[in-house]
PDB file of N, CA and C in Angstrom:
ATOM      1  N   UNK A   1      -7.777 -15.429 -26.563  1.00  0.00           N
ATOM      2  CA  UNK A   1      -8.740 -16.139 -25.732  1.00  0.00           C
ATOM      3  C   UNK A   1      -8.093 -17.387 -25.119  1.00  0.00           C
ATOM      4  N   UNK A   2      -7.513 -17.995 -26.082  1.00  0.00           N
ATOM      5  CA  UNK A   2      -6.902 -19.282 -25.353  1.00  0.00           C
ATOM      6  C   UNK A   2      -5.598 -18.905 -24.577  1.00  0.00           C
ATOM      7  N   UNK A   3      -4.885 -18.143 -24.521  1.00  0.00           N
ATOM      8  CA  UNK A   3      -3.494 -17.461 -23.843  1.00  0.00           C
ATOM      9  C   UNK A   3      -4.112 -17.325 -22.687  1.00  0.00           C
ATOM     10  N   UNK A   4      -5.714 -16.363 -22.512  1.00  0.00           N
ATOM     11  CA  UNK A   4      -6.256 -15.612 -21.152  1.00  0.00           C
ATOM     12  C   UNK A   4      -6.709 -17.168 -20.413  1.00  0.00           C
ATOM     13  N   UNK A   5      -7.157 -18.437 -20.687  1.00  0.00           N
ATOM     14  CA  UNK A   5      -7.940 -20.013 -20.455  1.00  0.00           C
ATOM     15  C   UNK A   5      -6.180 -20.076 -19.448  1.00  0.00           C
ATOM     16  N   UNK A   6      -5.204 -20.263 -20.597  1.00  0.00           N
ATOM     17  CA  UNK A   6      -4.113 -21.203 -20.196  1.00  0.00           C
ATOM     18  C   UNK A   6      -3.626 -20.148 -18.970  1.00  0.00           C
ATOM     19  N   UNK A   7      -3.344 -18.897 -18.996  1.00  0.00           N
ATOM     20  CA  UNK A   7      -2.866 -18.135 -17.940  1.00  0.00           C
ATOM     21  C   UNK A   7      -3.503 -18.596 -16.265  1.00  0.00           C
ATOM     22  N   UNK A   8      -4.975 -18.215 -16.817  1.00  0.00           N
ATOM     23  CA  UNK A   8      -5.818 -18.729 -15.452  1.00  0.00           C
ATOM     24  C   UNK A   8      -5.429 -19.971 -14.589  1.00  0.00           C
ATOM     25  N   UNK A   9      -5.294 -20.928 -15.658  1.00  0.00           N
ATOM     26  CA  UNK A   9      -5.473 -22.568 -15.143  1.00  0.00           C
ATOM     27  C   UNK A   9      -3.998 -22.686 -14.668  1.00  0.00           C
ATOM     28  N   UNK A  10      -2.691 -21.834 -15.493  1.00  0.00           N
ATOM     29  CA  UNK A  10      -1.292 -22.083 -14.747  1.00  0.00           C
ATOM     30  C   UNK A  10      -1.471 -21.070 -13.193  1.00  0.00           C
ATOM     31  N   UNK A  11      -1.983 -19.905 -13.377  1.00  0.00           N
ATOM     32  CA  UNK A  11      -1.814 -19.269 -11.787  1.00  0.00           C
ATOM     33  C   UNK A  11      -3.087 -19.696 -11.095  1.00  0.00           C
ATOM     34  N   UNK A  12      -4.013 -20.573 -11.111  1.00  0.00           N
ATOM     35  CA  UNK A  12      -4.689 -21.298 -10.322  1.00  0.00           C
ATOM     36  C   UNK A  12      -3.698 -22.998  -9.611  1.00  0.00           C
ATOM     37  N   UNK A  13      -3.202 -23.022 -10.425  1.00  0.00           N
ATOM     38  CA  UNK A  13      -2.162 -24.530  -9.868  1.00  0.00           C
ATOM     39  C   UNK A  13      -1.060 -23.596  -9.240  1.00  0.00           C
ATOM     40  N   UNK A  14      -0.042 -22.901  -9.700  1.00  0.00           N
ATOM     41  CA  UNK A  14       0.232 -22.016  -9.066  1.00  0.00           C
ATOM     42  C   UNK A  14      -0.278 -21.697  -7.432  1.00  0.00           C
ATOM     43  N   UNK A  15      -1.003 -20.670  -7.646  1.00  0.00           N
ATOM     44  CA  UNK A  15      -1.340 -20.244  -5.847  1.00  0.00           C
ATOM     45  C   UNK A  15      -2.589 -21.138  -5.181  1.00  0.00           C
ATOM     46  N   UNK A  16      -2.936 -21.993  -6.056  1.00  0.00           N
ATOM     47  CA  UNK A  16      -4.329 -22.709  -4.952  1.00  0.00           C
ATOM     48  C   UNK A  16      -3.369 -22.946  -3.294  1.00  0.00           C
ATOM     49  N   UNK A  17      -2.673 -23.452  -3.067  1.00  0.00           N
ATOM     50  CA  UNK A  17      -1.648 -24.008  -2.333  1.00  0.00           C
ATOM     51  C   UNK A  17      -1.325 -23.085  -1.256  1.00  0.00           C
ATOM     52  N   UNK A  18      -1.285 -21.928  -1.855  1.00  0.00           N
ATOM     53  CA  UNK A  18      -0.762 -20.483  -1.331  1.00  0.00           C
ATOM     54  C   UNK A  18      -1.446 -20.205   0.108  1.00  0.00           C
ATOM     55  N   UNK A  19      -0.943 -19.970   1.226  1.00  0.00           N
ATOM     56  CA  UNK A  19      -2.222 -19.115   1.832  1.00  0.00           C
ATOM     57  C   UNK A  19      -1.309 -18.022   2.272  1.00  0.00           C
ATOM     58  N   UNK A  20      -2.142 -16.894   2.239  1.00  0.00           N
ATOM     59  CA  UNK A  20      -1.250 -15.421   2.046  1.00  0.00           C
ATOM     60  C   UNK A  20      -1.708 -15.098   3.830  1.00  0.00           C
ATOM     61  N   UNK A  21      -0.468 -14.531   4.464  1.00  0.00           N
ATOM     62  CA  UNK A  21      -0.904 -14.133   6.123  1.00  0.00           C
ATOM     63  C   UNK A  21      -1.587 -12.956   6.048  1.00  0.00           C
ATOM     64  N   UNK A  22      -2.467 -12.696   6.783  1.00  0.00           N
ATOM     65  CA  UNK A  22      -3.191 -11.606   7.008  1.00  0.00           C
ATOM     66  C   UNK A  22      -2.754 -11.039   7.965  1.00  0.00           C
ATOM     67  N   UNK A  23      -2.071  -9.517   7.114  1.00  0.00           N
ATOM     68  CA  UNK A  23      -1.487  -8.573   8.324  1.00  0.00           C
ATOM     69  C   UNK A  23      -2.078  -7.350   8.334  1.00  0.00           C
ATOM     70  N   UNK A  24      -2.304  -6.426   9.216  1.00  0.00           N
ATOM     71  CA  UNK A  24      -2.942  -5.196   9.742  1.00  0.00           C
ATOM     72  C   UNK A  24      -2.543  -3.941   9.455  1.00  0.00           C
ATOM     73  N   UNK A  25      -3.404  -3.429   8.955  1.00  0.00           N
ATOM     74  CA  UNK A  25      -2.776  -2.084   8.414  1.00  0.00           C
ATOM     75  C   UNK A  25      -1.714  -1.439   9.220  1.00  0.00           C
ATOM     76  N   UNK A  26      -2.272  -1.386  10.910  1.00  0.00           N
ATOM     77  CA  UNK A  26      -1.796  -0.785  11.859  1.00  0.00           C
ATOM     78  C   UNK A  26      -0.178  -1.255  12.064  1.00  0.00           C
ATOM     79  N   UNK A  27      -0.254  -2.554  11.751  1.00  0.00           N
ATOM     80  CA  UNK A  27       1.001  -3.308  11.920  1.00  0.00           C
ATOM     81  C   UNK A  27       2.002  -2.921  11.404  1.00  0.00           C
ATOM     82  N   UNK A  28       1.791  -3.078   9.468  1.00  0.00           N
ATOM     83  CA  UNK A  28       2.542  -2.744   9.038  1.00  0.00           C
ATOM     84  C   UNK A  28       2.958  -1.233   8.759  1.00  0.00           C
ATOM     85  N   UNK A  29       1.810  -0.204   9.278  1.00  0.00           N
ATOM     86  CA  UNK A  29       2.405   1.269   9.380  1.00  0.00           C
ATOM     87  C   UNK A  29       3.182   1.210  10.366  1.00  0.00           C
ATOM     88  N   UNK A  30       3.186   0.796  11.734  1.00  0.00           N
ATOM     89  CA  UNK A  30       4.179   1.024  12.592  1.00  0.00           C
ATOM     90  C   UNK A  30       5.510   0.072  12.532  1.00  0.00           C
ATOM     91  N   UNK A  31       5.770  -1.022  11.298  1.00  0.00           N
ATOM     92  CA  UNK A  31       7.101  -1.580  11.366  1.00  0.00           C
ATOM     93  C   UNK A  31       7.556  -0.877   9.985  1.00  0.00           C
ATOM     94  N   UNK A  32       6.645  -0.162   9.523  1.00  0.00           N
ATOM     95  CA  UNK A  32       7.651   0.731   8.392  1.00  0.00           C
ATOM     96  C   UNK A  32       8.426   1.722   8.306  1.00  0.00           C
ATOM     97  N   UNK A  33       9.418   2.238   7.806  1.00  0.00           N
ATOM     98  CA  UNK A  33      10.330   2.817   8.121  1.00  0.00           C
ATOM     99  C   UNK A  33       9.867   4.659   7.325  1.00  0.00           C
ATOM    100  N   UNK A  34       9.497   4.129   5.879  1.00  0.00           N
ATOM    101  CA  UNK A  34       8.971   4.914   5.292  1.00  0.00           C
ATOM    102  C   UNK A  34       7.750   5.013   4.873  1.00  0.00           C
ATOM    103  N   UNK A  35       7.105   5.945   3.924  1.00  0.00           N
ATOM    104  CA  UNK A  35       6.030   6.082   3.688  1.00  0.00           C
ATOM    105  C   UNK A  35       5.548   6.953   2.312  1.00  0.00           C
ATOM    106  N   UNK A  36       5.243   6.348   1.161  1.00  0.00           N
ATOM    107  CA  UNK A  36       4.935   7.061   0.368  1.00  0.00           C
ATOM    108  C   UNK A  36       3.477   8.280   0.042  1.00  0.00           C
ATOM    109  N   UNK A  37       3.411   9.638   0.036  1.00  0.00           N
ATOM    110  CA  UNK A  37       2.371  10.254   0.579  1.00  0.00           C
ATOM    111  C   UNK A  37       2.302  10.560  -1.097  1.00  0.00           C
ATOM    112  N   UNK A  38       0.793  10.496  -1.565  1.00  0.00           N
ATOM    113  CA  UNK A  38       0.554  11.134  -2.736  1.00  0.00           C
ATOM    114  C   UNK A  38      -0.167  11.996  -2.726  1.00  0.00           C
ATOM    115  N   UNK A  39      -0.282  13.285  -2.717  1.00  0.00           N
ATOM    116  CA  UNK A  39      -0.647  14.765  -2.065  1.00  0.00           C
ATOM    117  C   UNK A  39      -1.153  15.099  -3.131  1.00  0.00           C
ATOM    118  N   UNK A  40      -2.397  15.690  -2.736  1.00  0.00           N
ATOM    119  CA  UNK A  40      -3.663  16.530  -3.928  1.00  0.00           C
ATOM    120  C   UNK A  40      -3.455  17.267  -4.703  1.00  0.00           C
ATOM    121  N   UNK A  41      -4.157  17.691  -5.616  1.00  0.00           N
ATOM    122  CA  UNK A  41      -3.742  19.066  -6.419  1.00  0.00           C
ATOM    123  C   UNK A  41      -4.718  20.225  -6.087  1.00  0.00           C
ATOM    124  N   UNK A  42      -5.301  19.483  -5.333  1.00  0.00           N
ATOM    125  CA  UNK A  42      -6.763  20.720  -4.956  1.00  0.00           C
ATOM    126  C   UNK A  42      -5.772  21.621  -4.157  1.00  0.00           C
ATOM    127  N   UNK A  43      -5.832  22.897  -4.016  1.00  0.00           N
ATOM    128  CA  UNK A  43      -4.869  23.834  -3.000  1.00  0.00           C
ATOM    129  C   UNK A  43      -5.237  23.725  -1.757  1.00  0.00           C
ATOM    130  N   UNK A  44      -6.792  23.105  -1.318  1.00  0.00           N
ATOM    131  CA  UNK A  44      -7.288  23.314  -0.360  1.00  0.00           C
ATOM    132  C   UNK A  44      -6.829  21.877   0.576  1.00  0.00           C
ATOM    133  N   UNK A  45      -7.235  20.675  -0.317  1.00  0.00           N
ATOM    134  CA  UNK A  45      -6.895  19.383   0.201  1.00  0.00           C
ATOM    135  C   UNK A  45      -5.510  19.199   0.530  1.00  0.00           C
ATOM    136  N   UNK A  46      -4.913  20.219  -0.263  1.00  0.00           N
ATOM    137  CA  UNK A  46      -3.178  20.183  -0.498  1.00  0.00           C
ATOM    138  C   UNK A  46      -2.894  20.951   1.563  1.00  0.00           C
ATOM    139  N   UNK A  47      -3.606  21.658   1.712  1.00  0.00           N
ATOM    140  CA  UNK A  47      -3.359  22.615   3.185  1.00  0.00           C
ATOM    141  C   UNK A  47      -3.321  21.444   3.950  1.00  0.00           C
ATOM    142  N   UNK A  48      -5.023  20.585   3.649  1.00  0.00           N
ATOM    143  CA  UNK A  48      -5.585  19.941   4.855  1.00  0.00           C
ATOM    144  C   UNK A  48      -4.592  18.793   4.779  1.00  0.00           C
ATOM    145  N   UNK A  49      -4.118  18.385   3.885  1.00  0.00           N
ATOM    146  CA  UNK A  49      -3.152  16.846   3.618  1.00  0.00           C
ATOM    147  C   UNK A  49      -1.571  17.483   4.642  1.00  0.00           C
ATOM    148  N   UNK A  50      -1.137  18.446   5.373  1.00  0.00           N
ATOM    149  CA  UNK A  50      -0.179  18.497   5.332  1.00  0.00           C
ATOM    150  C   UNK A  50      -0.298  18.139   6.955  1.00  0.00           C
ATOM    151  N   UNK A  51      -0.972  18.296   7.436  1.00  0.00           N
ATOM    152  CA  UNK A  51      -1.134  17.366   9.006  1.00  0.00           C
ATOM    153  C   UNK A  51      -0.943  15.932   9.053  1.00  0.00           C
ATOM    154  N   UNK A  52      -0.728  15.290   7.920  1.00  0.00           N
ATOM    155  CA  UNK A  52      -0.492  14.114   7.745  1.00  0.00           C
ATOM    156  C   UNK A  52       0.983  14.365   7.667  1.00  0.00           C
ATOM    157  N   UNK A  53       1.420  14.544   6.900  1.00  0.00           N
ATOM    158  CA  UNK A  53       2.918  14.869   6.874  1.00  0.00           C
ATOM    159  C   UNK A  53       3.785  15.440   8.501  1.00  0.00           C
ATOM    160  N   UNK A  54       2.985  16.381   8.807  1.00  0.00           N
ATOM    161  CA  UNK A  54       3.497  16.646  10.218  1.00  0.00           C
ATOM    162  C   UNK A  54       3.082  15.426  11.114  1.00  0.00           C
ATOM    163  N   UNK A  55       2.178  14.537  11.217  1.00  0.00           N
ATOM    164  CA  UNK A  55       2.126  13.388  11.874  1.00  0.00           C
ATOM    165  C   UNK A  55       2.995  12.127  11.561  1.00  0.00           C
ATOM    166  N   UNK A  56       3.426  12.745  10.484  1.00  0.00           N
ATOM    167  CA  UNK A  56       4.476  11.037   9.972  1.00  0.00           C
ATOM    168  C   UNK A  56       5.723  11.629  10.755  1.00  0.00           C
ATOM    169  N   UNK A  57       5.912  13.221  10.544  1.00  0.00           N
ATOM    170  CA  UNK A  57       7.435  13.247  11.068  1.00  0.00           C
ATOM    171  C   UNK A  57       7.588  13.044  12.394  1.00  0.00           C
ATOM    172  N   UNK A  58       6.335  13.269  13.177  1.00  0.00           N
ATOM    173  CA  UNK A  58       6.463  12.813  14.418  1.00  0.00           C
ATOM    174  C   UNK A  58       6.733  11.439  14.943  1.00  0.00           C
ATOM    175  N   UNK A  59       6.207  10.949  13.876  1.00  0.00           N
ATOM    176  CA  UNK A  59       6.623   9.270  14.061  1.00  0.00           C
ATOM    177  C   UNK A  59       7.755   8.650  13.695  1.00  0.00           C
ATOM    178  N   UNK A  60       8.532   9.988  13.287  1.00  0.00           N
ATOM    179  CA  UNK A  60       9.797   9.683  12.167  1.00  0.00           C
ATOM    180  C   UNK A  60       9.592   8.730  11.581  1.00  0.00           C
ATOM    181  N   UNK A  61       8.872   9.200  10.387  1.00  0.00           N
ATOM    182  CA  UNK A  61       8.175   7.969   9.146  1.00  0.00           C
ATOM    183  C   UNK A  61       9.332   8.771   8.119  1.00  0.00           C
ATOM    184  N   UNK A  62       9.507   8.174   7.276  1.00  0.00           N
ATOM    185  CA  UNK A  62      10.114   8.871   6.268  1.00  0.00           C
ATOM    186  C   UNK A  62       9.588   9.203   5.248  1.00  0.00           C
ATOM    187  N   UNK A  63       8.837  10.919   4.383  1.00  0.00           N
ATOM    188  CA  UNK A  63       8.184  10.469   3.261  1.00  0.00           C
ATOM    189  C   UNK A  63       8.724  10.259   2.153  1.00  0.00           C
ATOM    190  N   UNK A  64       8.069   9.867   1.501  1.00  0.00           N
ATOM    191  CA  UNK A  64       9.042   9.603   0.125  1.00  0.00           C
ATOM    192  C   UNK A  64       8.206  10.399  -1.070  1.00  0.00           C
TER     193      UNK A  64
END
């Protein structure tokens, strides 16, 4: 209990300070190089998921 008090109060002094940029999904899909795809086990979702894959290679995304 007192470890979870002291954690809080060090990463509150920590990041109060912080301000994190707000970037766009869109943004960062198109300055990425690659792309990690985690593909279904359903056989069916597994068909429909693979138009995604043919749309990354068009973008020459790389999957990983």
């Amino acid at each position: 209990m007192f470890i979870q008090q002291l954690a809080r109060i060090i990463v509150k002094q920590k990041f109060s300070g912080n301000k994190f940029d707000v970037q766009s999904f869109s943004e960062a899909f198109n300055n990425s190089r690659s792309i990690l795809v985690l593909m279904p086990e359903d056989e069916d979702d597994f068909k429909c998921s693979l138009d995604v894959l043919t749309f990354l290679d068009e973008l020459k995304k790389k999957s990983l």
